[in-house]
Protein backbone atom coordinates (compact mmCIF):
# COMPACT_ATOMS: atom_id res chain seq x y z
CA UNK A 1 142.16 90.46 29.34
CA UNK A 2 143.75 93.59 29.51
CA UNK A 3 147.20 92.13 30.52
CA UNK A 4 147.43 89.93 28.22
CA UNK A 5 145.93 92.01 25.44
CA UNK A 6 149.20 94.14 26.33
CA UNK A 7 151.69 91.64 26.12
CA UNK A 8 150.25 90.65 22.94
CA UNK A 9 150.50 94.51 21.79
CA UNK A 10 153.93 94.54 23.03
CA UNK A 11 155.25 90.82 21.62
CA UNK A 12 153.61 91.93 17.94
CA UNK A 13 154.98 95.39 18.20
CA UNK A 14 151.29 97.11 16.90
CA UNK A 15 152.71 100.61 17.46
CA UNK A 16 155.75 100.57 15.06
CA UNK A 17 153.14 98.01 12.30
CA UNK A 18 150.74 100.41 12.45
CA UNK A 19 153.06 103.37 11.52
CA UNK A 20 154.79 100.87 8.83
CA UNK A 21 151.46 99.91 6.87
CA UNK A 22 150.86 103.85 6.46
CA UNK A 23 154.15 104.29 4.92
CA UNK A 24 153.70 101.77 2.60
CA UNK A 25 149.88 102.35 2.13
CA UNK A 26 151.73 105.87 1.29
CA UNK A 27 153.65 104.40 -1.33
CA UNK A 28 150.87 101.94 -3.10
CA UNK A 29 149.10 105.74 -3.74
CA UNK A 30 151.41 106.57 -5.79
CA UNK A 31 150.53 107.13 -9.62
CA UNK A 32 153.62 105.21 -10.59
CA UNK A 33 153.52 102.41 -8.20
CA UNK A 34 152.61 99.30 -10.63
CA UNK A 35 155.09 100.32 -12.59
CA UNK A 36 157.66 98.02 -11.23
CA UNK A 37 155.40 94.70 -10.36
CA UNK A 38 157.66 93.11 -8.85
CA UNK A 39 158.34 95.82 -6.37
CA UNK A 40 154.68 96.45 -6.42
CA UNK A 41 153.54 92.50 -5.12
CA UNK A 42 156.57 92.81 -2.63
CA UNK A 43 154.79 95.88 -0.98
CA UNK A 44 151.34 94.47 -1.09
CA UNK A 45 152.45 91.15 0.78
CA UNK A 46 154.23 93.48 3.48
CA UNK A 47 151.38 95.03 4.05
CA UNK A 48 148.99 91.78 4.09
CA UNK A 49 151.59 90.24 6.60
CA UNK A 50 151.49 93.32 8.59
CA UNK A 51 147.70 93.66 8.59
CA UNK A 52 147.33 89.73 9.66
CA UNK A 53 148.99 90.99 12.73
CA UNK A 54 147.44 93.73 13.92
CA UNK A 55 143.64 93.42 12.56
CA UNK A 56 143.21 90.68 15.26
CA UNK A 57 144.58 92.57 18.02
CA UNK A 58 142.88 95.77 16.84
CA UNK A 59 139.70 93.91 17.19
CA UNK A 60 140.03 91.82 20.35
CA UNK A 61 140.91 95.20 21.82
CA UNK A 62 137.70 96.94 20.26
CA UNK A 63 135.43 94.21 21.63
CA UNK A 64 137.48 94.22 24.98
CA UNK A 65 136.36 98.36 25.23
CA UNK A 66 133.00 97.77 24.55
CA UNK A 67 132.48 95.35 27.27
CA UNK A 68 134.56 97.30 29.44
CA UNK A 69 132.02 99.88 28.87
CA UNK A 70 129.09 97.94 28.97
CA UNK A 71 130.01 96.20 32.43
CA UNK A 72 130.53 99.84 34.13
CA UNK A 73 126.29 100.29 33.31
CA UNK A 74 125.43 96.93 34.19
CA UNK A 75 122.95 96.27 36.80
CA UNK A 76 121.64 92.77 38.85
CA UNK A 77 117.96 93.30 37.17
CA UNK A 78 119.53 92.80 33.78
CA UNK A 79 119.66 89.45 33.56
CA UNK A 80 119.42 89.11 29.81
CA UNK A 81 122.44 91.61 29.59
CA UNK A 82 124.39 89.34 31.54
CA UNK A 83 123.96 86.29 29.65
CA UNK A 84 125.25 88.05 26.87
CA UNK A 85 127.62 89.52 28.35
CA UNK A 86 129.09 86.06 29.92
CA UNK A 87 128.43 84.66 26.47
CA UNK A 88 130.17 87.39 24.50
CA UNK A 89 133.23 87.06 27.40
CA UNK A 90 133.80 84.09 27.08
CA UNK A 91 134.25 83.79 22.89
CA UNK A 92 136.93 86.62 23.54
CA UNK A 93 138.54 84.72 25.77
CA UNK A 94 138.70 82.21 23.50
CA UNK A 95 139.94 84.07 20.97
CA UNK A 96 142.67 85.69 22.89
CA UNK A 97 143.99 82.57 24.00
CA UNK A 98 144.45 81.99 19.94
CA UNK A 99 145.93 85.35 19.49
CA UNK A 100 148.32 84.75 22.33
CA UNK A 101 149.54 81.31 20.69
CA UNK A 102 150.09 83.21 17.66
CA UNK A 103 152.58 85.31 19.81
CA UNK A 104 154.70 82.46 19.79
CA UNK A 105 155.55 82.36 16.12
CA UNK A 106 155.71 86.33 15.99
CA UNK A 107 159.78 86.59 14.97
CA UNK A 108 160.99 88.28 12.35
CA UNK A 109 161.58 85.26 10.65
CA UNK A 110 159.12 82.63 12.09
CA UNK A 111 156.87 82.43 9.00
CA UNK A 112 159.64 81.83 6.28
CA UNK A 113 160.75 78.56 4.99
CA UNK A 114 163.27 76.47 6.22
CA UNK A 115 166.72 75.16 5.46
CA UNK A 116 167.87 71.85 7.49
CA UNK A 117 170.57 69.99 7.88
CA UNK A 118 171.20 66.77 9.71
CA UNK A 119 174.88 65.87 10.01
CA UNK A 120 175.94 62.51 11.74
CA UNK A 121 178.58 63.07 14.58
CA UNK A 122 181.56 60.98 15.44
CA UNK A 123 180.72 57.17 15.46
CA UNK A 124 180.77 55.62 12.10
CA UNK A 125 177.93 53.24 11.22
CA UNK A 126 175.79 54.19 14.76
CA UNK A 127 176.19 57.64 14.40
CA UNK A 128 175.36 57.60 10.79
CA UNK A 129 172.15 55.51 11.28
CA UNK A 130 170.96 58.33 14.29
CA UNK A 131 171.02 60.59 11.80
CA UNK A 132 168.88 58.42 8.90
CA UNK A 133 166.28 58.09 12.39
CA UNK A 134 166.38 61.92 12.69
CA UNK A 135 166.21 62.87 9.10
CA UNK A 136 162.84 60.04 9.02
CA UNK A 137 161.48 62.07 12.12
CA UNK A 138 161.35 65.23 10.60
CA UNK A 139 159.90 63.56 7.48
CA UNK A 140 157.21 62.06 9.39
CA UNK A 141 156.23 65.31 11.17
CA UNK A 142 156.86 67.59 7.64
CA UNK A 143 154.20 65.00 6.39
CA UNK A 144 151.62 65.55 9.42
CA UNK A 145 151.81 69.45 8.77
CA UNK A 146 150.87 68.57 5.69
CA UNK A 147 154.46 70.85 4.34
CA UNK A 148 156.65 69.88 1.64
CA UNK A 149 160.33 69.12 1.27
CA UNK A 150 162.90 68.30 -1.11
CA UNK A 151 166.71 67.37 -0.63
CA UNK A 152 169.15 69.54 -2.16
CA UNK A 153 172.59 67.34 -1.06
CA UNK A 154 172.73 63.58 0.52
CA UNK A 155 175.74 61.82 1.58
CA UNK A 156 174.40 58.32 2.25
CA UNK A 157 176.78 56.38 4.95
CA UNK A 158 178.65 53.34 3.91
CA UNK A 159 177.00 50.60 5.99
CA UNK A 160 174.03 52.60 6.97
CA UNK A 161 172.00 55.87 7.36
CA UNK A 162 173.71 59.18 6.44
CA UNK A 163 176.40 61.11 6.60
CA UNK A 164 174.84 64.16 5.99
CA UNK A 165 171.99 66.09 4.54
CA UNK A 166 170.80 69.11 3.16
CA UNK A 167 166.46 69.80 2.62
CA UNK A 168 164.37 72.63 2.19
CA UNK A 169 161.21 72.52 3.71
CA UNK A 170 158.33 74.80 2.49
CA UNK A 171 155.04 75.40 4.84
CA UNK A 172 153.67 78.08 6.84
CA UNK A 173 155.93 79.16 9.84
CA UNK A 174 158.45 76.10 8.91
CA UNK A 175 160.94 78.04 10.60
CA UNK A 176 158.95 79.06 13.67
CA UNK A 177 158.68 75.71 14.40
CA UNK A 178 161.82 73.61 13.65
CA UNK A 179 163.55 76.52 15.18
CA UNK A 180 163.28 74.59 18.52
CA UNK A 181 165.36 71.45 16.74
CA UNK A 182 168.54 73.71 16.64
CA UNK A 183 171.34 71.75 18.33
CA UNK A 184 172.89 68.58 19.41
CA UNK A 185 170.48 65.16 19.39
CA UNK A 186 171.82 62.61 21.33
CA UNK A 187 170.80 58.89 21.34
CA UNK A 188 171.30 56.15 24.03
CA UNK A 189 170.40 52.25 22.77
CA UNK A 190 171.29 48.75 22.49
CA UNK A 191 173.21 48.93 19.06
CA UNK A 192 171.58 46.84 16.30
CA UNK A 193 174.84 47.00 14.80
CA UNK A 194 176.76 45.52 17.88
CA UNK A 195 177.20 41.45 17.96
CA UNK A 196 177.23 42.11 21.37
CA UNK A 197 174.20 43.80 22.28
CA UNK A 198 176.33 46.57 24.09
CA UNK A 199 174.85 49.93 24.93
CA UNK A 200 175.86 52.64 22.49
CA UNK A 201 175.14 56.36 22.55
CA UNK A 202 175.35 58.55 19.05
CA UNK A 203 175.10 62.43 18.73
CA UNK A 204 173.76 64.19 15.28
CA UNK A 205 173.25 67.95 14.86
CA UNK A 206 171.02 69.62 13.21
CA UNK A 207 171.14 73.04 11.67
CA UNK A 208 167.98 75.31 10.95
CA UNK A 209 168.04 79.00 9.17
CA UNK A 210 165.14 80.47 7.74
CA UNK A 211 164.70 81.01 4.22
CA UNK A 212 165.73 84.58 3.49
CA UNK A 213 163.29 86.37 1.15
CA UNK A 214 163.94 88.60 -1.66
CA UNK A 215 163.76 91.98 0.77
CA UNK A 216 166.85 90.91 2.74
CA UNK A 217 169.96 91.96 0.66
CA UNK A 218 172.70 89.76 0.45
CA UNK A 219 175.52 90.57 -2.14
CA UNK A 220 177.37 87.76 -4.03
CA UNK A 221 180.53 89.26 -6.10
CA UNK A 222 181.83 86.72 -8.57
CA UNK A 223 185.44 87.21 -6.97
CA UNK A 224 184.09 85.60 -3.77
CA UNK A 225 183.06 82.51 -4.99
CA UNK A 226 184.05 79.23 -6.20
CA UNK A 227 181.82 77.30 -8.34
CA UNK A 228 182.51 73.89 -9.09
CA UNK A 229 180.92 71.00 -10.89
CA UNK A 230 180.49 67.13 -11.00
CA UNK A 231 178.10 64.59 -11.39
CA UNK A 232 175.37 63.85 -9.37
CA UNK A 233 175.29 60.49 -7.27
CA UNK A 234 172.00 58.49 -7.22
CA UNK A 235 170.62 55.46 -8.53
CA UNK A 236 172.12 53.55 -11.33
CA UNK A 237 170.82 52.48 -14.77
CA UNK A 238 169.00 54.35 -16.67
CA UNK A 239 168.32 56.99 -13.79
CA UNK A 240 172.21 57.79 -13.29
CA UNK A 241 173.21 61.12 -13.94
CA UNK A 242 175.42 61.55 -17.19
CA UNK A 243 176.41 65.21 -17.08
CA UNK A 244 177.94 67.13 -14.65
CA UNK A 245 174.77 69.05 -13.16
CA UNK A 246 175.86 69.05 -9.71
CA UNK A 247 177.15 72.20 -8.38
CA UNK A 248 179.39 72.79 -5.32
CA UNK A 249 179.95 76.64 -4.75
CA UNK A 250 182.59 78.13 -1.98
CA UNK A 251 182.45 81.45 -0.33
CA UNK A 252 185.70 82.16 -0.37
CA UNK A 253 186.03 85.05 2.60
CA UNK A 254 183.71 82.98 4.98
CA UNK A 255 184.77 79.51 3.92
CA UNK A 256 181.26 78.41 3.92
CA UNK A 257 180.37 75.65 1.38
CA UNK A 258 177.24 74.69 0.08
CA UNK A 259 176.24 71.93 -2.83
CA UNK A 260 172.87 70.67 -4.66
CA UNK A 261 172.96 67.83 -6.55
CA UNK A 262 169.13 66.88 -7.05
CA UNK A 263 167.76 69.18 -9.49
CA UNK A 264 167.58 68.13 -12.95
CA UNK A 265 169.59 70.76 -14.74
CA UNK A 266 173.02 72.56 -13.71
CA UNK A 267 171.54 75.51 -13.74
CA UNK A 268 168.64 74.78 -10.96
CA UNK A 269 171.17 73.46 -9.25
CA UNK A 270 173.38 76.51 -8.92
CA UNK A 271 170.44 79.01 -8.08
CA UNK A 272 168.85 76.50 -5.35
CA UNK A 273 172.79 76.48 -3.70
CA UNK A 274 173.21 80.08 -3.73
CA UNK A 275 169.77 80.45 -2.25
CA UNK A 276 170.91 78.34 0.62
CA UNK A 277 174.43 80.74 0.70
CA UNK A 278 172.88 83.85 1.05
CA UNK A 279 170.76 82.08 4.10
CA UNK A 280 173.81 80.90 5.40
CA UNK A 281 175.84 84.46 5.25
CA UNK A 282 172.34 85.92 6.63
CA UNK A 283 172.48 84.13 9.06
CA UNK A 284 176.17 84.14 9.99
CA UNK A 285 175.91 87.73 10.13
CA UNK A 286 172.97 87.67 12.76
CA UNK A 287 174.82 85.61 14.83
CA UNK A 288 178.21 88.10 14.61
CA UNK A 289 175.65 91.18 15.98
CA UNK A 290 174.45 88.70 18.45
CA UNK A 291 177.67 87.59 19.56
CA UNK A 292 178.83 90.93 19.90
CA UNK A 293 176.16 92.47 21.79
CA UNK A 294 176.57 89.54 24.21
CA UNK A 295 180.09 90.25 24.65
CA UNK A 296 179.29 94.52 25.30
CA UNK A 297 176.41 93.36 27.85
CA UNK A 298 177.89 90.67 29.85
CA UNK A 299 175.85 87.81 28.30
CA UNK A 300 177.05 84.47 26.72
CA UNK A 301 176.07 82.33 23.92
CA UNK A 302 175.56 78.43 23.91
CA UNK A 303 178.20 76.87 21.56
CA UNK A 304 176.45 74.14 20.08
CA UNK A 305 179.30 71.29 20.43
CA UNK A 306 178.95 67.47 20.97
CA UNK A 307 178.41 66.83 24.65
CA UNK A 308 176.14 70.13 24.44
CA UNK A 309 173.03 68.06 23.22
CA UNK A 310 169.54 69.87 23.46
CA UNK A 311 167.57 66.47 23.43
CA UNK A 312 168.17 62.98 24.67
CA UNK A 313 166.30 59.91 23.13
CA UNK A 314 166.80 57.00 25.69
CA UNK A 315 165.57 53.91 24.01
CA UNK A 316 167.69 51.82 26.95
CA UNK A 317 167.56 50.95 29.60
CA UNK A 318 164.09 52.87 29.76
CA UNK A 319 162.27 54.75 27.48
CA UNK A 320 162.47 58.45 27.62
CA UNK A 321 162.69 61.44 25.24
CA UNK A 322 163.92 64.92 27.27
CA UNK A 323 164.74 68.31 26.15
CA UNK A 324 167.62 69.31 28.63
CA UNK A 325 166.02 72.82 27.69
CA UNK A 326 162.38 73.22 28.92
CA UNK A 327 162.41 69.65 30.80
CA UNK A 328 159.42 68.96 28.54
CA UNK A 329 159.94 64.90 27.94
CA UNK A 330 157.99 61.75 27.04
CA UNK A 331 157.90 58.23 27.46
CA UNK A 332 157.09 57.05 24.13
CA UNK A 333 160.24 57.21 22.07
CA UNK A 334 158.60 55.48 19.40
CA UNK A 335 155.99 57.87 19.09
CA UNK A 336 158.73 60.71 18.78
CA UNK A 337 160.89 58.98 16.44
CA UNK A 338 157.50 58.68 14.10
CA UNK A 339 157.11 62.54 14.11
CA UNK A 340 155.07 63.17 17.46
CA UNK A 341 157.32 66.58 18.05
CA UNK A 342 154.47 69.16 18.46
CA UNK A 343 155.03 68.99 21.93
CA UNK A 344 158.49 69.84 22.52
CA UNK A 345 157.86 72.36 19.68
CA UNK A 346 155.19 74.06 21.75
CA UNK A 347 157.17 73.80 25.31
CA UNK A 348 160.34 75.59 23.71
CA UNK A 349 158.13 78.10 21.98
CA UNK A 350 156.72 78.97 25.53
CA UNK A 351 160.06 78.55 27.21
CA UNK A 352 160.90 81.41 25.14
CA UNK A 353 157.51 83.16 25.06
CA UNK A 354 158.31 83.52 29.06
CA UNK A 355 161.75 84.70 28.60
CA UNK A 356 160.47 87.46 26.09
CA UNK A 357 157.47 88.31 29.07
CA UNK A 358 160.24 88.28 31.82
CA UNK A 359 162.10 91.09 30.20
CA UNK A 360 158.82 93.03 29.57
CA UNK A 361 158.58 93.26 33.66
């Protein structure tokens, strides 16, 4: 108990939370501290999200000192005491083992929505229809978490599937789970599409970023960007778009380009892409600091690349999903493909939990 009560102490960083809710406990005493309700709710959440970290530990480690305590007066004649005792151990057990779980969803950003995108790789048709399967998968599993979505861009593909798309997915710690799907998917199967019933593989990436929130600054000058607008594809008749509410906006220094097409007015359109921007330029930045501390300590980064693939999906001549990764894998692609991913989610969220405990020795 008290090992792992430490790594969890260490993993949720209690010390520095504990000295951050008095600071902003600090500030909500403050006569004029409702005055600005926005600002206001923004502190009160901090301090709820910091609180739902530490209260648990705070209290596992409470109860973990009082049995401490009580097991250094504890004789063989008590035998009542130790029924409780073994009773009262093993519910904090139990609870610890949920505490340490919870350690794997403690980053910075593993509670926050999420951003994907699915983007079919060289192929045409096959590769197109991989990434249809994909974007179903994640549908399928969004559904089971009982999370929403909604698709801010779609490029259908001409025969079949998609060429790419864009979806926001809303849910608690979205991000601290997809997180894992970062990368290259590959897929090896006898192509539907083939007269021949030849053996095809397809690659599709997908692309995860958190959410950011309204606390993480990101600065849009008007000179930077390019805003365009067109009309929205999607069904025809009386359903077909007949203004230009689309919006397409470029960020002209990074070249990054985002659109949404699938809000109902221009102006929804243009706030829901330049939430995804900042996310993108957030995140773009993280990666620059990452990149370049890699480079001043001797580490390297992955490049994410086709022929890099995180996951294979064998559907022929066996039936196997593997994540190169953790080695986690399972037999029933079908299962996968209908959203069964909770279990590569949870082997990459300890492959990492162990990297984190590694570095702690």
């Amino acid at each position: 108990m008290k090992k792992n009560l430490f790594i969890c102490e260490v993993i949720f960083d209690i010390d520095n939370k504990r000295v951050e809710i008095s600071r902003l406990s600090q500030q909500m005493a403050s006569p004029d501290f409702w005055e600005d309700n926005a600002k206001s709710v923004q502190v009160v959440n901090q301090i709820k999200s910091l609180k739902a970290a530490v209260c648990p530990w705070e209290e596992l480690h409470s109860k973990y000192k009082e049995l401490r305590e009580l097991f250094s007066i504890l004789e063989d004649k008590d035998k009542d005491l130790i029924a409780d005792i073994n009773k009262t151990t093993d519910k904090l057990l139990q609870d610890l083992e949920k505490l340490e779980f919870r350690t794997l969803l403690s980053g910075e950003f593993d509670h926050c929505n999420v951003i994907m995108s699915i983007n079919a790789g060289a192929g045409g048709t096959e590769a197109c229809d991989w990434a249809g399967m994909l974007f179903r998968m994640y549908s399928r599993w969004i559904e089971k978490k009982g999370y929403r979505y909604k698709s801010t861009d779609l490029l259908v593909g001409e025969e079949a599937g998609i060429k790419n798309i864009t979806f926001l997915i809303e849910g608690e710690y979205a991000y601290g789970y997809l997180k894992s799907e970062k990368g290259v998917h590959r897929l090896v199967r006898i192509s539907p599409f083939d007269a021949n019933k030849r053996r095809h593989t397809s690659f599709a990436s997908v692309d995860v970023i958190p959410e950011t929130e309204n606390d993480v600054q990101i600065i849009l000058e008007d000179k930077d960007l390019h805003i365009e607008t067109y009309r929205s594809s999607g069904p025809g008749g009386q359903h077909m778009q007949k203004s230009d509410s689309a919006v397409r906006i470029t960020h002209l220094p990074s070249g990054i380009v985002v659109q949404c097409q699938n809000e109902r007015s221009q102006y929804q359109n243009k706030q829901t892409a330049l939430k995804i921007l900042k996310a993108r330029l957030y995140q773009l930045e993280r990666q620059r600091k990452e990149e370049k501390f890699a480079r001043q300590f001797g580490g390297t980064k992955q490049k994410i690349e086709w022929g890099s693939q995180i996951r294979s999906y064998i559907m022929h001549p066996y039936s196997l999903v593997k994540d190169h990764r953790t080695e986690y894998e399972v037999g029933n692609v079908n299962a996968v493909l209908d959203g069964e991913l909770d279990g590569f989610m949870e082997a990459y969220l300890k492959y990492q939990r162990i990297k984190i405990i590694n570095t702690l020795k």
